[in-house]
PDB file of N, CA and C in Angstrom:
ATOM      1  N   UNK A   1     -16.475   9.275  11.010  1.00  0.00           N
ATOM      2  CA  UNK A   1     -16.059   9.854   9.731  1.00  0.00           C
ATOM      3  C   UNK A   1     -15.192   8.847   8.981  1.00  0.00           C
ATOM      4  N   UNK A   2     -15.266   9.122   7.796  1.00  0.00           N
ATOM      5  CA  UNK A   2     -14.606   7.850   6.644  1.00  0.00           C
ATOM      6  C   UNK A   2     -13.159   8.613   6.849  1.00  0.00           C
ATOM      7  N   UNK A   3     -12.474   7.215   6.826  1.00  0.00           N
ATOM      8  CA  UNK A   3     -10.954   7.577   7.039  1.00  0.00           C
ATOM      9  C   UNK A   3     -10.459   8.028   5.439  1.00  0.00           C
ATOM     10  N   UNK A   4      -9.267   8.854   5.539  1.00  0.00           N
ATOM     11  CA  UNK A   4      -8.870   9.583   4.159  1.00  0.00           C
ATOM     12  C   UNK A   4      -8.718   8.096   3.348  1.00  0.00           C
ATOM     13  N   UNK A   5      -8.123   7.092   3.407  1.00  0.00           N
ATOM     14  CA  UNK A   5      -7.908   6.273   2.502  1.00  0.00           C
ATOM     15  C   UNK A   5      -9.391   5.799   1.717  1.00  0.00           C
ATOM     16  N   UNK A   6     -10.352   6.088   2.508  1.00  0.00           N
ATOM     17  CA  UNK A   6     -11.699   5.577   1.941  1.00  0.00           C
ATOM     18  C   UNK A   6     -12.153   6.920   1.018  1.00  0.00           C
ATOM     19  N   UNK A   7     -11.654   7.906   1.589  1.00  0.00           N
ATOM     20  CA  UNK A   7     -11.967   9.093   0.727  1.00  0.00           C
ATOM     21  C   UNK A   7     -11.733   9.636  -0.130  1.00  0.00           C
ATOM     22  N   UNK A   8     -10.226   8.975  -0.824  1.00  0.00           N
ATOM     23  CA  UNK A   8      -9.653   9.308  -1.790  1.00  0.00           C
ATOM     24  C   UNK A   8      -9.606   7.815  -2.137  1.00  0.00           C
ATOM     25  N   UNK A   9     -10.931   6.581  -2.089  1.00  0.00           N
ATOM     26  CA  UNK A   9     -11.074   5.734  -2.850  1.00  0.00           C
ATOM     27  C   UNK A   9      -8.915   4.999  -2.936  1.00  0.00           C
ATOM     28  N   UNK A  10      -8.500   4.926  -1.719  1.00  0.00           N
ATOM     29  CA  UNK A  10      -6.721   4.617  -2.021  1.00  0.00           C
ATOM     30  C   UNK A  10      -6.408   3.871  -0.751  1.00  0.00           C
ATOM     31  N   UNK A  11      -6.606   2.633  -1.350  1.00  0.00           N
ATOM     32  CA  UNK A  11      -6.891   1.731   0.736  1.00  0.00           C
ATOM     33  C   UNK A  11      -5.093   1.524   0.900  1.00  0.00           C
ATOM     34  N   UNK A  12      -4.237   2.107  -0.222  1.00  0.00           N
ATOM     35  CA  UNK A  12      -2.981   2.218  -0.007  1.00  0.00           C
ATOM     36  C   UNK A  12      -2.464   3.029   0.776  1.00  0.00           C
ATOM     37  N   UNK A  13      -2.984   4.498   0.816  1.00  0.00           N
ATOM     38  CA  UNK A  13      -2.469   5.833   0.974  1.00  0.00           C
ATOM     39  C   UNK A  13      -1.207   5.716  -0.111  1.00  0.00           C
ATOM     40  N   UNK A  14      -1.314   5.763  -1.249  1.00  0.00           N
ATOM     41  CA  UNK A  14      -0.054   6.017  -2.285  1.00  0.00           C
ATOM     42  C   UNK A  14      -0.394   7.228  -2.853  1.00  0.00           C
ATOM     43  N   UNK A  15       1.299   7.769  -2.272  1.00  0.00           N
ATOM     44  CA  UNK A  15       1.492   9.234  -2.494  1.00  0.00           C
ATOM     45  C   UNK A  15       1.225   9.500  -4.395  1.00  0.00           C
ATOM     46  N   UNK A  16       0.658  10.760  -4.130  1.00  0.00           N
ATOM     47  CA  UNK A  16       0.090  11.457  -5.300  1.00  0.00           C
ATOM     48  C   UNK A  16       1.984  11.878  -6.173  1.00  0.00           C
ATOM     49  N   UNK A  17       1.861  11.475  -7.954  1.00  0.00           N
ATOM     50  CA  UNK A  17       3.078  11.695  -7.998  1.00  0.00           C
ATOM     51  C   UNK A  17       2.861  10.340  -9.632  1.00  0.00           C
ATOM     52  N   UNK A  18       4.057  10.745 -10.363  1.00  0.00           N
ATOM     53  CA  UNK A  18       4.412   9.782 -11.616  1.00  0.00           C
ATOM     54  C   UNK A  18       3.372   8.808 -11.424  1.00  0.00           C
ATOM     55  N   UNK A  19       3.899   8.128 -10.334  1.00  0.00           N
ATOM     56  CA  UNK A  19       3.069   6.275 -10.454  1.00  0.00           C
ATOM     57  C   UNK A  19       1.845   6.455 -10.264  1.00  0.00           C
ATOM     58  N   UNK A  20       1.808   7.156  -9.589  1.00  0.00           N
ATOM     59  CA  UNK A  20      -0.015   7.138  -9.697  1.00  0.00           C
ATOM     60  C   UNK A  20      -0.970   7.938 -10.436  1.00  0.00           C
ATOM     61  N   UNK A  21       0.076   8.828 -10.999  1.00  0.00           N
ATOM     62  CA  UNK A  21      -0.735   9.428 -12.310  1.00  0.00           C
ATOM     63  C   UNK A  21      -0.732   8.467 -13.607  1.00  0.00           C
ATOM     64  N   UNK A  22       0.052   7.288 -13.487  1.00  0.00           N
ATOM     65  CA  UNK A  22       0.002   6.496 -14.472  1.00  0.00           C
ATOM     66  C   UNK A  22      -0.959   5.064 -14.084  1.00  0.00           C
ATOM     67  N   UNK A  23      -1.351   5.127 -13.085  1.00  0.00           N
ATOM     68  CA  UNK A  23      -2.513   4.356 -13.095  1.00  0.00           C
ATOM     69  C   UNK A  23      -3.869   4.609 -13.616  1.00  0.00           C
ATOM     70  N   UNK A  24      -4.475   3.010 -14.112  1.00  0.00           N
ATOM     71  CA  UNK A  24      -6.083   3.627 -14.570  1.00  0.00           C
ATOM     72  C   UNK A  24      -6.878   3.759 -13.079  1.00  0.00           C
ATOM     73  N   UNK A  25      -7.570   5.007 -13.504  1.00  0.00           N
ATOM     74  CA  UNK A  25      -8.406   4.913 -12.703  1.00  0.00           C
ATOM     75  C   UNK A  25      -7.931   6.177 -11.477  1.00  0.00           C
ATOM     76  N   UNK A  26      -6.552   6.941 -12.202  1.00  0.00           N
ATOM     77  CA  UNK A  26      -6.301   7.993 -11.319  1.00  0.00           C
ATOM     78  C   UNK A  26      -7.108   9.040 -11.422  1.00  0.00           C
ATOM     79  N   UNK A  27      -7.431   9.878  -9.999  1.00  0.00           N
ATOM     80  CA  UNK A  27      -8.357  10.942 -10.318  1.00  0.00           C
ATOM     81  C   UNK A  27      -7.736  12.374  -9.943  1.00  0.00           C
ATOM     82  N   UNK A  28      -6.016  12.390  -9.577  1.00  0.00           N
ATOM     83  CA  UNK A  28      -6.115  13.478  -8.991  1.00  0.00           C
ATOM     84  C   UNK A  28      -5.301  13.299  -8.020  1.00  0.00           C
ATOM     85  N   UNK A  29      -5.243  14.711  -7.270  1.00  0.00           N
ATOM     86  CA  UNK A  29      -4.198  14.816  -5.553  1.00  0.00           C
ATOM     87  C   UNK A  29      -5.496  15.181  -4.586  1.00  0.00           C
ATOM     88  N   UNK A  30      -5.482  13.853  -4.196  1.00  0.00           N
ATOM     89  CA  UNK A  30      -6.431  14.021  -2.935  1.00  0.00           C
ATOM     90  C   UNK A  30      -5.866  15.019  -1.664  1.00  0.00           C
ATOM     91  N   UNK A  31      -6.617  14.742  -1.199  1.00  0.00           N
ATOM     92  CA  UNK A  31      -6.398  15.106   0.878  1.00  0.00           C
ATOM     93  C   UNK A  31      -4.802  14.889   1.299  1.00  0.00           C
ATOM     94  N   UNK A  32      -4.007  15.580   1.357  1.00  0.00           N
ATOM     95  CA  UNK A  32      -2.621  15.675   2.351  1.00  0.00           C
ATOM     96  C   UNK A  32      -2.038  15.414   1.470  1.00  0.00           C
ATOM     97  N   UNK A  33      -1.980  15.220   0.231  1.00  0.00           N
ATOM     98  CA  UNK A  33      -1.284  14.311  -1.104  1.00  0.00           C
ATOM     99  C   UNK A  33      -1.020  13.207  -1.883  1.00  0.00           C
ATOM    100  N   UNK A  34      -2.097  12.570  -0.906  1.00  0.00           N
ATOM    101  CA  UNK A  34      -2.005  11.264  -1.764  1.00  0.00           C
ATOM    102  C   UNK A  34      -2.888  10.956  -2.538  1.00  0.00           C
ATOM    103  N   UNK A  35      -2.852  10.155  -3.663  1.00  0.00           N
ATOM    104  CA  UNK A  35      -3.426  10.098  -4.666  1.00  0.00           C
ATOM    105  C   UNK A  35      -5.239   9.754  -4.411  1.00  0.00           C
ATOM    106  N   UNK A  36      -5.460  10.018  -5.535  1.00  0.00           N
ATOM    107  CA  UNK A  36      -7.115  10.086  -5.504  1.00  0.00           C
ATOM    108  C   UNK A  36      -7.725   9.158  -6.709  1.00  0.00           C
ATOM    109  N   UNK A  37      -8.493   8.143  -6.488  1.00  0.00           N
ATOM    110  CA  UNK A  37      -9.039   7.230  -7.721  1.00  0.00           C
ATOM    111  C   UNK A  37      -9.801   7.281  -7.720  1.00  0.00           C
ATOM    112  N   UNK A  38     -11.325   6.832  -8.730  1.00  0.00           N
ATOM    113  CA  UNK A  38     -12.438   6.970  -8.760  1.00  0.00           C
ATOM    114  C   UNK A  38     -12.888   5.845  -8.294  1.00  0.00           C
ATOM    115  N   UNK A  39     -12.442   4.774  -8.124  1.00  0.00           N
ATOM    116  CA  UNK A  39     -13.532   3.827  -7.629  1.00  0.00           C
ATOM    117  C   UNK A  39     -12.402   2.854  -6.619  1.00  0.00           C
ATOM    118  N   UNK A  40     -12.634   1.698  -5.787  1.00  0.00           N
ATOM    119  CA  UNK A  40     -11.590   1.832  -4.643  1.00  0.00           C
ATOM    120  C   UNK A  40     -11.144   0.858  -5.135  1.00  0.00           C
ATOM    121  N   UNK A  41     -11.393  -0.116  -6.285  1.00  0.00           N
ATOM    122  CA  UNK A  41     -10.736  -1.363  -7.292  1.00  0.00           C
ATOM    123  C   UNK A  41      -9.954  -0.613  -7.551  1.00  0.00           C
ATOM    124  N   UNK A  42     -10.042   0.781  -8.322  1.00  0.00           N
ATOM    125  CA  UNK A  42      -8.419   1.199  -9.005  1.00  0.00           C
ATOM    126  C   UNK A  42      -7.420   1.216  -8.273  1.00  0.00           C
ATOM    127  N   UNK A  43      -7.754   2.047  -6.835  1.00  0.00           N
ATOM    128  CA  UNK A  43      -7.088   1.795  -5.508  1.00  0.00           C
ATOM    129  C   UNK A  43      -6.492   0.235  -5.208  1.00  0.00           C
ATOM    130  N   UNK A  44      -6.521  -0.577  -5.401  1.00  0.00           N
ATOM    131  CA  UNK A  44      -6.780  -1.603  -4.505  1.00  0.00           C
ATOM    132  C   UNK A  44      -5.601  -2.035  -5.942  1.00  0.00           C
ATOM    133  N   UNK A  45      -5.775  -1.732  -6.907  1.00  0.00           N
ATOM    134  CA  UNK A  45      -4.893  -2.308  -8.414  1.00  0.00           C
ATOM    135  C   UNK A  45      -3.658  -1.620  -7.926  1.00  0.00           C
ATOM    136  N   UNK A  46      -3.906  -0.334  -7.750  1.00  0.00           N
ATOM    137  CA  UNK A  46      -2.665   0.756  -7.737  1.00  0.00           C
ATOM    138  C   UNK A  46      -1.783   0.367  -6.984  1.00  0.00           C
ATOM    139  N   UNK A  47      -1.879  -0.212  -5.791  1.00  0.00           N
ATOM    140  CA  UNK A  47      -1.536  -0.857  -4.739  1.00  0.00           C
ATOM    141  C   UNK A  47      -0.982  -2.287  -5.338  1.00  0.00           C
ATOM    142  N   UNK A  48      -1.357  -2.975  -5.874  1.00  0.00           N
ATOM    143  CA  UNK A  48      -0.929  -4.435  -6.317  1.00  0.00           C
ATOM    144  C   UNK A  48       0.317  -3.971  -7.578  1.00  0.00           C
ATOM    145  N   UNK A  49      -0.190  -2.971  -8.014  1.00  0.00           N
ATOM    146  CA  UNK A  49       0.711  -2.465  -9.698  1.00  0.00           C
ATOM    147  C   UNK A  49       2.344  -2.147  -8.916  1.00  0.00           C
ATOM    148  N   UNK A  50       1.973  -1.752  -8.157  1.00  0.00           N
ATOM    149  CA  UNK A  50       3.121  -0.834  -7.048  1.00  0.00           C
ATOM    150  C   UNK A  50       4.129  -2.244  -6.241  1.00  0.00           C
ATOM    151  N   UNK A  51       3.367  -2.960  -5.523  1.00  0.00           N
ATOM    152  CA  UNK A  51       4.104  -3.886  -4.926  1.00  0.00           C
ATOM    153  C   UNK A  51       4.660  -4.820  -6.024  1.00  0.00           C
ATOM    154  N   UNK A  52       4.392  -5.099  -7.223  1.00  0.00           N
ATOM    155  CA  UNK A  52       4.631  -6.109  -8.689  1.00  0.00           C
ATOM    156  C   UNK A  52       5.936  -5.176  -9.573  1.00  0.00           C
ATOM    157  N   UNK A  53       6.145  -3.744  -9.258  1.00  0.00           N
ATOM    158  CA  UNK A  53       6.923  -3.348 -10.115  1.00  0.00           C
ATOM    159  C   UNK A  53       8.172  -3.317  -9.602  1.00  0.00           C
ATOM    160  N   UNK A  54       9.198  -3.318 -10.503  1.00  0.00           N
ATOM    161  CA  UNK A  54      10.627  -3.491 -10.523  1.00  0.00           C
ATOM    162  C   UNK A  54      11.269  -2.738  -9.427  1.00  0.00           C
ATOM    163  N   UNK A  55      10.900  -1.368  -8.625  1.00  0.00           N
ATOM    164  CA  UNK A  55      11.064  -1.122  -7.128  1.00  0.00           C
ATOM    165  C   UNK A  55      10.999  -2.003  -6.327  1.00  0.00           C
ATOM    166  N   UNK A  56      10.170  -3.078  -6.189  1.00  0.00           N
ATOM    167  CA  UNK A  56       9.421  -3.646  -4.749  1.00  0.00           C
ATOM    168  C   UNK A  56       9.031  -5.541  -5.214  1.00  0.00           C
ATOM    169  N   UNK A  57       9.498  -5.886  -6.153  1.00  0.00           N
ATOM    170  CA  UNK A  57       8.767  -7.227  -6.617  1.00  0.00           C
ATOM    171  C   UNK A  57      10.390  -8.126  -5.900  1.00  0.00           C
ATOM    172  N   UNK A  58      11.472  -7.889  -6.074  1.00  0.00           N
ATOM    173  CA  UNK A  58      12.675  -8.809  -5.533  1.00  0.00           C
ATOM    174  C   UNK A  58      12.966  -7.927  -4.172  1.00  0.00           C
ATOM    175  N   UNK A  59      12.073  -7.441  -3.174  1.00  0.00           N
ATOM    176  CA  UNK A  59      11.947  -6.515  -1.993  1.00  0.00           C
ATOM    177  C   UNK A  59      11.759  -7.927  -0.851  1.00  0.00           C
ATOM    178  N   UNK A  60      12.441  -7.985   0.274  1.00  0.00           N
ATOM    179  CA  UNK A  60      12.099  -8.472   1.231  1.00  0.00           C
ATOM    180  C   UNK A  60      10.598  -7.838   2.292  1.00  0.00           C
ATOM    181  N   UNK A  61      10.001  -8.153   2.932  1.00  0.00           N
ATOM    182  CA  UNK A  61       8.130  -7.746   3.499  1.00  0.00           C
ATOM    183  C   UNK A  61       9.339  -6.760   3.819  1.00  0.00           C
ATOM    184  N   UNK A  62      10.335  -6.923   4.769  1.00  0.00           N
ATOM    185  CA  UNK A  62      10.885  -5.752   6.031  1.00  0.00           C
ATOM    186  C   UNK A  62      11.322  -4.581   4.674  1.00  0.00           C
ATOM    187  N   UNK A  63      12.080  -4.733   3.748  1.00  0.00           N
ATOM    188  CA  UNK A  63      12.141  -4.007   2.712  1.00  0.00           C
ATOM    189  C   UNK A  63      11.417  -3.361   1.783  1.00  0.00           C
ATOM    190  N   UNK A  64       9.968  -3.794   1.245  1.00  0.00           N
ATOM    191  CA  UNK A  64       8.868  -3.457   0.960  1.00  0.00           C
ATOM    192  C   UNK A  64       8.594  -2.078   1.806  1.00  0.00           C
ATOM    193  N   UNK A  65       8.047  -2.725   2.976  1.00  0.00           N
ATOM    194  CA  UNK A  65       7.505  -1.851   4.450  1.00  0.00           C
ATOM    195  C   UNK A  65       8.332  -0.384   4.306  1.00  0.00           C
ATOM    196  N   UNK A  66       9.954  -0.557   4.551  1.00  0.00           N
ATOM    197  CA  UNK A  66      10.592   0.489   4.734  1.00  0.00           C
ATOM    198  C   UNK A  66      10.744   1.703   3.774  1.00  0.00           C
ATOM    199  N   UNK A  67      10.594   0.849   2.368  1.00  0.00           N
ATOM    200  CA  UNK A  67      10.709   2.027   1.428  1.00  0.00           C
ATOM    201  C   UNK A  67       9.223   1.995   0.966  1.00  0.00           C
ATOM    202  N   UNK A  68       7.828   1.765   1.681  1.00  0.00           N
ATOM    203  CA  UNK A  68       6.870   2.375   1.145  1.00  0.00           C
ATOM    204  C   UNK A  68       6.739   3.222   2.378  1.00  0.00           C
ATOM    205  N   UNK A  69       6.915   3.287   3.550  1.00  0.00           N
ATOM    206  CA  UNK A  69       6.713   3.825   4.357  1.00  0.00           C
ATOM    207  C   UNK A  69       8.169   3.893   5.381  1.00  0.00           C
ATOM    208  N   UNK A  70       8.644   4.931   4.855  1.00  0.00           N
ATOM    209  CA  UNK A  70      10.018   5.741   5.669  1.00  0.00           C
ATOM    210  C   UNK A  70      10.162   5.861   6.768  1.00  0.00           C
ATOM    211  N   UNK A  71      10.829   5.540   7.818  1.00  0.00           N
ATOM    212  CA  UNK A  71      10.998   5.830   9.101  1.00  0.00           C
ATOM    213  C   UNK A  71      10.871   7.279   9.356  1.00  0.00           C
ATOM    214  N   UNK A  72      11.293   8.216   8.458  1.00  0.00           N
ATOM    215  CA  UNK A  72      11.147   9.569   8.636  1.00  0.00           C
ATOM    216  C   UNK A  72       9.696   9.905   9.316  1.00  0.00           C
ATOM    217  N   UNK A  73       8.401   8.690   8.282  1.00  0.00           N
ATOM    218  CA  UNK A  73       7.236   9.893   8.150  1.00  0.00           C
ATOM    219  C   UNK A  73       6.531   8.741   9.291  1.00  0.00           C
ATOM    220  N   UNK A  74       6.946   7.195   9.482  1.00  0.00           N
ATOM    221  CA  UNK A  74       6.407   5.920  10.114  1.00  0.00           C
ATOM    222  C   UNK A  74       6.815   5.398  11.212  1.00  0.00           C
ATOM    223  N   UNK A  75       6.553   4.562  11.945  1.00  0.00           N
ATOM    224  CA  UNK A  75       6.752   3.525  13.124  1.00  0.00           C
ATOM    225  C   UNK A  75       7.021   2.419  11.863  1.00  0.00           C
ATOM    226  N   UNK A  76       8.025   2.445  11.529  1.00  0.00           N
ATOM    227  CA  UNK A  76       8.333   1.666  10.288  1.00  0.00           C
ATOM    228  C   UNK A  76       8.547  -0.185  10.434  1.00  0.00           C
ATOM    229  N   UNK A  77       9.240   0.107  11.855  1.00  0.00           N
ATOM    230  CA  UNK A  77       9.171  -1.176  12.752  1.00  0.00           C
ATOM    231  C   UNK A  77       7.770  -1.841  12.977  1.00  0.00           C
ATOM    232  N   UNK A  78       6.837  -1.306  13.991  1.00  0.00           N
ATOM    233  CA  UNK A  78       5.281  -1.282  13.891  1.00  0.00           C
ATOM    234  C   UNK A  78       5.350  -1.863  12.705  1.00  0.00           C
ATOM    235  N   UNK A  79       4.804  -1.073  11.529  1.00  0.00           N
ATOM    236  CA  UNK A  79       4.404  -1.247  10.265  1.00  0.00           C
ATOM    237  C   UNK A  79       4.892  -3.084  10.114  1.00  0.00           C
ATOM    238  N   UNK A  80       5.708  -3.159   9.781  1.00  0.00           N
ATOM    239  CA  UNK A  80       6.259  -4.962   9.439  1.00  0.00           C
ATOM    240  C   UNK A  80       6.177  -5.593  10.623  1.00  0.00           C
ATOM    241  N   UNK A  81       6.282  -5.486  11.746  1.00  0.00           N
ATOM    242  CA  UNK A  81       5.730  -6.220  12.577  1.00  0.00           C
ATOM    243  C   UNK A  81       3.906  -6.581  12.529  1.00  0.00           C
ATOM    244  N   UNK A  82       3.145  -5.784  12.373  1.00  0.00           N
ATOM    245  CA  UNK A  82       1.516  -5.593  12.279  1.00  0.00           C
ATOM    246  C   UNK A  82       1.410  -6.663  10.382  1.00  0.00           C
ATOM    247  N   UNK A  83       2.281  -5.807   9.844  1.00  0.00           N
ATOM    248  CA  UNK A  83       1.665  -6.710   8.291  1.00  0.00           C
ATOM    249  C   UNK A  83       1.858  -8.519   8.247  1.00  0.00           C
ATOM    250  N   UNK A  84       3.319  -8.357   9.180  1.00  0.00           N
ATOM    251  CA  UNK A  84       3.790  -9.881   9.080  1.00  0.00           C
ATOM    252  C   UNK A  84       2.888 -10.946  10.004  1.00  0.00           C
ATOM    253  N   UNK A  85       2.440 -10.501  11.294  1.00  0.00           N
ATOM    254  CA  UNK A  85       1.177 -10.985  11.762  1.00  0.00           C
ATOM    255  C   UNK A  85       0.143 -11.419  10.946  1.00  0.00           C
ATOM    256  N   UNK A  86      -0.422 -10.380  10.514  1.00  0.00           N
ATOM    257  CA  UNK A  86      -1.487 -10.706   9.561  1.00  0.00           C
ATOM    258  C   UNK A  86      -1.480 -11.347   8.657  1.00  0.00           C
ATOM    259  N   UNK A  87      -0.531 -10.889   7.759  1.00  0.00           N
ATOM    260  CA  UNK A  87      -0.558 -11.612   6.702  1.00  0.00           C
ATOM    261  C   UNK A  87       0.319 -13.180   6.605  1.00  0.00           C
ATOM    262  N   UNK A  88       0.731 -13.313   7.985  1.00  0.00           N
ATOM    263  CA  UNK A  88       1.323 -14.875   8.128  1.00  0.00           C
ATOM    264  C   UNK A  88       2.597 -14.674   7.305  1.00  0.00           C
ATOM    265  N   UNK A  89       3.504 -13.931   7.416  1.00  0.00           N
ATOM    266  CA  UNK A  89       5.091 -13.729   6.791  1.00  0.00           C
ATOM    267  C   UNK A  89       5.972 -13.600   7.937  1.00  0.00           C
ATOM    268  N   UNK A  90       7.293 -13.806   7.344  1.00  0.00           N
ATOM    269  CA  UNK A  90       8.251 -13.158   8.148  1.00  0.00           C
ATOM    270  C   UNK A  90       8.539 -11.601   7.396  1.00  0.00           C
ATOM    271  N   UNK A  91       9.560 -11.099   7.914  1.00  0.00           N
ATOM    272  CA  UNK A  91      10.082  -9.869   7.590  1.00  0.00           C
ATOM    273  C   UNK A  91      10.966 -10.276   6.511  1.00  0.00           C
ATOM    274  N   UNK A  92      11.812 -11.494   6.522  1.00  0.00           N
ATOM    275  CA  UNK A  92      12.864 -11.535   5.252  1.00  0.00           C
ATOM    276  C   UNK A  92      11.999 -12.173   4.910  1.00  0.00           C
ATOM    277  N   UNK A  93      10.750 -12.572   4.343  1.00  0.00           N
ATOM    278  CA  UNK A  93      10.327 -13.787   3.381  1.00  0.00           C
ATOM    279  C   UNK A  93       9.837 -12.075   1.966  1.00  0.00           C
ATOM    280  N   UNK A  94       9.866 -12.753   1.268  1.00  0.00           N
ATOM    281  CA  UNK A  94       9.574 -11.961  -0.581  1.00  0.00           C
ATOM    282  C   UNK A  94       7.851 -12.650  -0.972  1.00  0.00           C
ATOM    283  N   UNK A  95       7.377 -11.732  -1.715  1.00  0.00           N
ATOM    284  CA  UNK A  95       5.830 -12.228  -2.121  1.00  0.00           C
ATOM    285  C   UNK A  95       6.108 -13.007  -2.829  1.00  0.00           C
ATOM    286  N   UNK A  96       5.273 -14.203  -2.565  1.00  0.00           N
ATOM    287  CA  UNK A  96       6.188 -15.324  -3.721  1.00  0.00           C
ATOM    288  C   UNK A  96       4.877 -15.419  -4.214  1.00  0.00           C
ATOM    289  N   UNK A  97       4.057 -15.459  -4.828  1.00  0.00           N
ATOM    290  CA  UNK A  97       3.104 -15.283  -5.579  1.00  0.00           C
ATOM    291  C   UNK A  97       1.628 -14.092  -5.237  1.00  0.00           C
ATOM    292  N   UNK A  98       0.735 -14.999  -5.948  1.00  0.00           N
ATOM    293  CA  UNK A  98      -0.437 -14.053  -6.044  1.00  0.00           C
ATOM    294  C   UNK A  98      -1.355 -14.222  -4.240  1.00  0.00           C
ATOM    295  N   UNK A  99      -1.105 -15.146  -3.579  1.00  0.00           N
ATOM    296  CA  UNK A  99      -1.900 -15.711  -2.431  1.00  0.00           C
ATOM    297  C   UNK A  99      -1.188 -14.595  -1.609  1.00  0.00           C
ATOM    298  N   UNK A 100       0.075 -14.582  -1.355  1.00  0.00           N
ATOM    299  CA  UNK A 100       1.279 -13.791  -0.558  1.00  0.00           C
ATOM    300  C   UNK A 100       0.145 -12.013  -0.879  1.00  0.00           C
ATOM    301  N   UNK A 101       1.099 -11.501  -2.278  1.00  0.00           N
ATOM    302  CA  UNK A 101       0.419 -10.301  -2.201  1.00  0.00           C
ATOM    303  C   UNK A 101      -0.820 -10.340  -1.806  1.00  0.00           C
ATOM    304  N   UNK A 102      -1.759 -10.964  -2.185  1.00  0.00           N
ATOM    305  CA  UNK A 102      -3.155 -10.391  -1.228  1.00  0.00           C
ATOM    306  C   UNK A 102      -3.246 -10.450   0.191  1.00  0.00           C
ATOM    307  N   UNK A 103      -2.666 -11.194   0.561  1.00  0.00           N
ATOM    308  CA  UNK A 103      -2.809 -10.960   2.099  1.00  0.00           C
ATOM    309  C   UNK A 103      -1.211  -9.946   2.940  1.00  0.00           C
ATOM    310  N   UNK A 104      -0.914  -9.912   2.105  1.00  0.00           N
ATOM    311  CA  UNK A 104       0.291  -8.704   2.761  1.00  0.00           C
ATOM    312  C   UNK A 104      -0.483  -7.515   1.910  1.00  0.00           C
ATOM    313  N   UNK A 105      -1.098  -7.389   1.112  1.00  0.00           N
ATOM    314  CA  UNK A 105      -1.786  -6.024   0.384  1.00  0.00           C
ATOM    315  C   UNK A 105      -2.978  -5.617   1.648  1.00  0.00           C
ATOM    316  N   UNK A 106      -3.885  -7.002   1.931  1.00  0.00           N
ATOM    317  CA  UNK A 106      -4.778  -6.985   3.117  1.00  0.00           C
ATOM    318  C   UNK A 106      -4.338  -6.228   4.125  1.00  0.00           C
ATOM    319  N   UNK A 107      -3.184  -6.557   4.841  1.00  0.00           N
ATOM    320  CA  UNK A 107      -2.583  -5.909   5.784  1.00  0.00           C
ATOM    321  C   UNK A 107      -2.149  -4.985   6.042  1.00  0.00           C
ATOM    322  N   UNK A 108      -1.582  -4.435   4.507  1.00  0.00           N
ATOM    323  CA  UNK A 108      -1.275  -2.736   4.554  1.00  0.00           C
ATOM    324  C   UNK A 108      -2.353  -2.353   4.205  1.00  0.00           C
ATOM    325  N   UNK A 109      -3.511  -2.398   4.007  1.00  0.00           N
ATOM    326  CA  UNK A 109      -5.069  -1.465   3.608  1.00  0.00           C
ATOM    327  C   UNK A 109      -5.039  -1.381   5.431  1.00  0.00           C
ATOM    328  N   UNK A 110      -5.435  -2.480   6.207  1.00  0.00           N
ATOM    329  CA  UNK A 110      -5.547  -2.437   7.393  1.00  0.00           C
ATOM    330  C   UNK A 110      -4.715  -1.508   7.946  1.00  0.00           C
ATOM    331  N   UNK A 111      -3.333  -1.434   8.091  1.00  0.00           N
ATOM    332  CA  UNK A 111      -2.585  -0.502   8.731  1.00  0.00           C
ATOM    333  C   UNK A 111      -2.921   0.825   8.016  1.00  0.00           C
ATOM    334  N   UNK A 112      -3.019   0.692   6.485  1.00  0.00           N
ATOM    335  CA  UNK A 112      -3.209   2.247   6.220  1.00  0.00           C
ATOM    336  C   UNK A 112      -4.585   2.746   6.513  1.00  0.00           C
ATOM    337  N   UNK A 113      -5.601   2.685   7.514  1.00  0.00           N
ATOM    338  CA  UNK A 113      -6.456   2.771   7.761  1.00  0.00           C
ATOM    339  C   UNK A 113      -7.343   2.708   7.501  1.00  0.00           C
ATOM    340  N   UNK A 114      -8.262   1.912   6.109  1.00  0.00           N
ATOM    341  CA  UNK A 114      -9.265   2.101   5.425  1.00  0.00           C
ATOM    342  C   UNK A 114     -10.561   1.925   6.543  1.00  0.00           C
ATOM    343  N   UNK A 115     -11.262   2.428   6.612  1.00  0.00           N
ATOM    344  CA  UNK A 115     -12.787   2.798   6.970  1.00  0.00           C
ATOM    345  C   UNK A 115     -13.703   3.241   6.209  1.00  0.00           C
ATOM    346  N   UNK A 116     -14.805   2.614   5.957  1.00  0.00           N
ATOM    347  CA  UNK A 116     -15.911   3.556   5.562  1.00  0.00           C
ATOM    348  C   UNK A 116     -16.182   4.557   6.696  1.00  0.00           C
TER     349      UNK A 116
END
């Protein structure tokens, strides 16, 4: 079965809410609440729009990680340990350009489970 992030077209899992009703390409409150797009580029933008805005753009990876994904609801530790692997970072290093975000964006689609 297609994992929810493939199903609500959101290889982020970004919660349904302001920011993502202000993205193009929003469709809605998907499955458990997170947002729903029509095609998985909007997804995949929504996600880049999110890590680039004034929340998260002067964010350390370990800082990013924590306030997109809360220790409350995450293995928040996990989480930045798994992205910084992948995506070849440390935990204090910042996206320093466009090469950085795609492959730390890569890494959270991966952790947030995308599957067809």
């Amino acid at each position: 079965m297609a994992s929810l992030s493939y199903r609500n077209n959101n290889p982020g899992n970004i919660r349904d809410g302001a920011f993502a009703r202000s993205c193009p390409g929003y469709a809605g409150c998907g499955e458990k609440g997170f947002a729903k797009f029509t095609d998985w580029g909007f997804g995949v933008g929504a996600l880049a729009r999110l890590l680039r805005s004034s929340s998260y753009r002067d964010l350390s990876i370990h800082e990013i990680i924590a306030r997109y994904a809360p220790a409350s609801e995450n293995d928040t530790g996990a989480y930045v340990q798994r992205v910084c692997q992948r995506a070849g970072v440390r935990p204090e290093d910042k996206i320093s350009g466009p090469v950085v975000l795609c492959e730390v964006m890569a890494a959270m689609i991966v952790h947030e489970g995308w599957k067809p």
